[in-house]
C-alpha atoms as a PDB file:
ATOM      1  CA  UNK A   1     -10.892  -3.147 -10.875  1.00  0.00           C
ATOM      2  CA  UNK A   2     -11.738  -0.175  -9.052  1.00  0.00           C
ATOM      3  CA  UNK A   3     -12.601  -0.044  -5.737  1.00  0.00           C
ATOM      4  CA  UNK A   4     -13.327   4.155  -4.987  1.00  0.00           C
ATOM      5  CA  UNK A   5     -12.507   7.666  -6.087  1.00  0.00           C
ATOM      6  CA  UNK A   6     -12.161   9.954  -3.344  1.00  0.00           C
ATOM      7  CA  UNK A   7     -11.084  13.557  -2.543  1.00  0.00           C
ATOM      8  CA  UNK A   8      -7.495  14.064  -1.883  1.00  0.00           C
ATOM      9  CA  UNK A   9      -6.405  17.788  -0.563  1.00  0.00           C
ATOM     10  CA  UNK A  10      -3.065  18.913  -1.846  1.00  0.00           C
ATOM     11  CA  UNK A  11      -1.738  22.136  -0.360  1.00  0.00           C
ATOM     12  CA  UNK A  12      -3.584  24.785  -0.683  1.00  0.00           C
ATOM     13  CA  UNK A  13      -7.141  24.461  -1.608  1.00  0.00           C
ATOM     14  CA  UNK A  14      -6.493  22.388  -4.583  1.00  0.00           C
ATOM     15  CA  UNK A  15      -8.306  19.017  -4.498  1.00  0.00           C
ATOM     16  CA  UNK A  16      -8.028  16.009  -7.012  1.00  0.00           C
ATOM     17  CA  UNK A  17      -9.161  12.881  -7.086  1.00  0.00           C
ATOM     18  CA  UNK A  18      -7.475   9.615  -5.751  1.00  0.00           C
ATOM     19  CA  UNK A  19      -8.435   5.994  -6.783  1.00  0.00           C
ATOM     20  CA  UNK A  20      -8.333   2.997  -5.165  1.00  0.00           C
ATOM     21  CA  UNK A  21      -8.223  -0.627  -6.793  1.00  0.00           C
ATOM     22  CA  UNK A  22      -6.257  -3.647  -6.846  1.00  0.00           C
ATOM     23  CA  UNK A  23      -2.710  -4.341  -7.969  1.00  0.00           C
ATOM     24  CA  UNK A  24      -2.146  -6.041 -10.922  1.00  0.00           C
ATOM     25  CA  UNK A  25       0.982  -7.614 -12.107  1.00  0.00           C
ATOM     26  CA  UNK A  26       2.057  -5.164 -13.749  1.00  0.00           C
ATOM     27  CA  UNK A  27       2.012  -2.681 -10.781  1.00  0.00           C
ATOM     28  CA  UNK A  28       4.890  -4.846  -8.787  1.00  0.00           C
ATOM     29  CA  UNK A  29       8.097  -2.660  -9.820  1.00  0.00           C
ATOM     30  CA  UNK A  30       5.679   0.561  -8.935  1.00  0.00           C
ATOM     31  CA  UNK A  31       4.968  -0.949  -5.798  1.00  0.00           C
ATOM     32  CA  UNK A  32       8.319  -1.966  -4.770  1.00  0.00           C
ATOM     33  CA  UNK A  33      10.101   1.438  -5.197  1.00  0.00           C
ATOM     34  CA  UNK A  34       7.092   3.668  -3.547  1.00  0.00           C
ATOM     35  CA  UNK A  35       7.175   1.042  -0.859  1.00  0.00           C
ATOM     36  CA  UNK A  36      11.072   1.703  -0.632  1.00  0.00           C
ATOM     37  CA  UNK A  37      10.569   5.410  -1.170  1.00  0.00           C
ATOM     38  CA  UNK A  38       7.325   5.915   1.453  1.00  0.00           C
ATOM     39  CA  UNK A  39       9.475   4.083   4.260  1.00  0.00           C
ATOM     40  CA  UNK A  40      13.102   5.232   3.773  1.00  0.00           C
ATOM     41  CA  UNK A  41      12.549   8.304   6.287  1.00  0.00           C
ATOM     42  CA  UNK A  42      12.461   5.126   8.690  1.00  0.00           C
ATOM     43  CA  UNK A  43      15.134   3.457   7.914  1.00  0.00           C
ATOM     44  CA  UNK A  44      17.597   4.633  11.014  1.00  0.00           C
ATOM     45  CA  UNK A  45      14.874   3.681  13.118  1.00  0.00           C
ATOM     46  CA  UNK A  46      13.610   0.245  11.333  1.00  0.00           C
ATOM     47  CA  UNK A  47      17.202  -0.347  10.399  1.00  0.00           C
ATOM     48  CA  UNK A  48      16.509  -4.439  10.949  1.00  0.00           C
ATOM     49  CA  UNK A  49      13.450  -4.411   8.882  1.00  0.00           C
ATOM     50  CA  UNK A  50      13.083  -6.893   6.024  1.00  0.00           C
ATOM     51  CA  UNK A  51      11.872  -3.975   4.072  1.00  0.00           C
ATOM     52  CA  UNK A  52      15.543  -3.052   3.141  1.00  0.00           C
ATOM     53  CA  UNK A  53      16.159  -6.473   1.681  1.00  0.00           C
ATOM     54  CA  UNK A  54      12.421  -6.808  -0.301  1.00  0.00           C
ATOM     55  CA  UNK A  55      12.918  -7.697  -3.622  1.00  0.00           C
ATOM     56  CA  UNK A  56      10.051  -6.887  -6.720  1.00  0.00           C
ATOM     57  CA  UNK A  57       9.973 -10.986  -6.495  1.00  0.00           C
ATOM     58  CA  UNK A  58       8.910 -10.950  -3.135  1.00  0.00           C
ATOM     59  CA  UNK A  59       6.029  -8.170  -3.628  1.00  0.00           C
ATOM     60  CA  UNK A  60       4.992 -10.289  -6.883  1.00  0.00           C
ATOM     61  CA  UNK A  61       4.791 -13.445  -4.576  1.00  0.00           C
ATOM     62  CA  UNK A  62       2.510 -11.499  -1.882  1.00  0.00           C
ATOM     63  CA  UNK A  63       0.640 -10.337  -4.753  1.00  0.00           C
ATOM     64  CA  UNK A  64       0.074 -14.202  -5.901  1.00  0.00           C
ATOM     65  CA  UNK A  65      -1.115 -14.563  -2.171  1.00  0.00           C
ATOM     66  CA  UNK A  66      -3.465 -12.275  -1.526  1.00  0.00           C
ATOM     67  CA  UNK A  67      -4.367  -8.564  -2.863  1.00  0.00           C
ATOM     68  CA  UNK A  68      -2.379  -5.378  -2.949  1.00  0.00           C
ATOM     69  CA  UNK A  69      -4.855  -2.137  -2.598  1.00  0.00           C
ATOM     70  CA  UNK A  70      -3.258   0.926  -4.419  1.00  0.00           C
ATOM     71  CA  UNK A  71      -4.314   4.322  -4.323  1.00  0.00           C
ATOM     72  CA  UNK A  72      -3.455   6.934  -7.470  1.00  0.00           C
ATOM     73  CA  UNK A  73      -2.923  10.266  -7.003  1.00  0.00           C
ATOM     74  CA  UNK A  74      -1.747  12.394 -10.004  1.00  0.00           C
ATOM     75  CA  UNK A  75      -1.195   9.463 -12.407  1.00  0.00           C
ATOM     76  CA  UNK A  76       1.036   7.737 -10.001  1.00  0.00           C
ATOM     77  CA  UNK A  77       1.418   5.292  -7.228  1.00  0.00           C
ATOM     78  CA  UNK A  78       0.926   7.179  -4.039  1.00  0.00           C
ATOM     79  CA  UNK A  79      -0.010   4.567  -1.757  1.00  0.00           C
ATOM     80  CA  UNK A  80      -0.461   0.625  -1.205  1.00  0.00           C
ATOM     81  CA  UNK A  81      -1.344  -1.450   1.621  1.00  0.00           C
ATOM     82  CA  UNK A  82      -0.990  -5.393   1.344  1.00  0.00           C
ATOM     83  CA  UNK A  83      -3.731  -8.217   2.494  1.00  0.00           C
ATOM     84  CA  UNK A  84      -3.820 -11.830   2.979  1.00  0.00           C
ATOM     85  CA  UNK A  85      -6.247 -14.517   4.571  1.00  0.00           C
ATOM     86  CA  UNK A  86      -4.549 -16.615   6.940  1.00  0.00           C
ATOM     87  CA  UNK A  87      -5.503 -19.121   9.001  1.00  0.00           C
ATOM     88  CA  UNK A  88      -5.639 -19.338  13.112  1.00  0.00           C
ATOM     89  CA  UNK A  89      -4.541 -22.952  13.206  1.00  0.00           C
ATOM     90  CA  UNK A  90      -5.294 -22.913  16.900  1.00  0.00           C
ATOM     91  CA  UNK A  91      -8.828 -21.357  16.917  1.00  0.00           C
ATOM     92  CA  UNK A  92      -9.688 -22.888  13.406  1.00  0.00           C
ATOM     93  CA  UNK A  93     -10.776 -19.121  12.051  1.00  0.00           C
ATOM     94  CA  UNK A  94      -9.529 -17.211   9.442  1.00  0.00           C
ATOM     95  CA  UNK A  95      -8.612 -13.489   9.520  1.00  0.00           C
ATOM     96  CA  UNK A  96      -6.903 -11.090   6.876  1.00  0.00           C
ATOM     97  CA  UNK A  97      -3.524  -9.671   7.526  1.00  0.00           C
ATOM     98  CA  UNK A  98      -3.014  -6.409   6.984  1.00  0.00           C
ATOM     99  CA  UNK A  99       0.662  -5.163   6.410  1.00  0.00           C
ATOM    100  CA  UNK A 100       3.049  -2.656   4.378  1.00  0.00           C
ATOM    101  CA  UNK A 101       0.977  -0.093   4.586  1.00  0.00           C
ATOM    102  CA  UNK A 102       2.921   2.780   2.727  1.00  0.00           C
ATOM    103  CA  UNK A 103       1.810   6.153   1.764  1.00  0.00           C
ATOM    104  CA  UNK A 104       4.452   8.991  -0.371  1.00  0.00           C
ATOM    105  CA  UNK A 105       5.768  11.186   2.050  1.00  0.00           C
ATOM    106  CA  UNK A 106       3.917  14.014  -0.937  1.00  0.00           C
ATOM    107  CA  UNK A 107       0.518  12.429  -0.173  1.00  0.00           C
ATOM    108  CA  UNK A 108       0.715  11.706   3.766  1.00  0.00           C
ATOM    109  CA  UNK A 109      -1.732  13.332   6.197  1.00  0.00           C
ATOM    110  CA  UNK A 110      -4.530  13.691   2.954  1.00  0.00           C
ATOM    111  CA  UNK A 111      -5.831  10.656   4.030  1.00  0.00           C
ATOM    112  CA  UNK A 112      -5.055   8.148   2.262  1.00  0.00           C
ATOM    113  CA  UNK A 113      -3.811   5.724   4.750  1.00  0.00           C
ATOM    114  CA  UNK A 114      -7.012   5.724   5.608  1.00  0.00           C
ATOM    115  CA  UNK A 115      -8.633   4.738   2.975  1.00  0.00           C
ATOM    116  CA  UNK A 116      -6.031   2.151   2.370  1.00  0.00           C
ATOM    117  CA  UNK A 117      -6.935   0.522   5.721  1.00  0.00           C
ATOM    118  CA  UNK A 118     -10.942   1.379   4.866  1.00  0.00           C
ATOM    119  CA  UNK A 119     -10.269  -1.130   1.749  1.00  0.00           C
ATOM    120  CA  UNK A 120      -8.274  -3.600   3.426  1.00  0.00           C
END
């Protein structure tokens, strides 16, 4: 399903479009390497992360447990952020959890992140 269409800038003047929608199964090994490839510039200074040990399993299980937004740029993956409805057992109120946010280091500052988040 698709979700938007929006303006990405690429350097230069040169503008193309970017859709969002949901992940489908299918998406998960996508997913997983951008994921790895959008956050290894961090690794030195996430180096206890549970990113480094994330699996295409364990992105197909968050997928099963909520929705994965994805944004394509040029045919590919450039971005994904991840969303789930948990529960506040203490206040009795649900809220959506918002996490693994990840943008290609190729589409960063075009805002896309944005948009991500904008979806979540």
């Amino acid at each position: 399903m698709t979700i938007d269409r929006f303006a990405v800038s690429q350097e230069g003047s040169c503008l193309q479009v970017g859709t969002l929608r949901n992940a489908a199964p299918a998406d998960v090994p996508a997913i997983h390497a951008m994921t790895q490839i959008a956050y290894a510039g961090y690794r030195d200074r996430l180096p206890y992360s549970s990113l480094w040990q994330e699996t295409e399993a364990d992105v197909a299980q968050e997928l099963a447990a909520g929705i994965i937004v994805l944004c394509e740029t040029a045919g590919q993956i450039g971005g994904s952020v991840r969303c789930q409805v948990r529960n506040d057992v203490a206040a009795c109120q649900p809220f959506v959890y918002v996490h693994r946010l990840a943008v290609l280091p190729q589409y960063q500052r075009q805002g896309i992140g944005r948009q991500l988040m904008q979806a979540s």
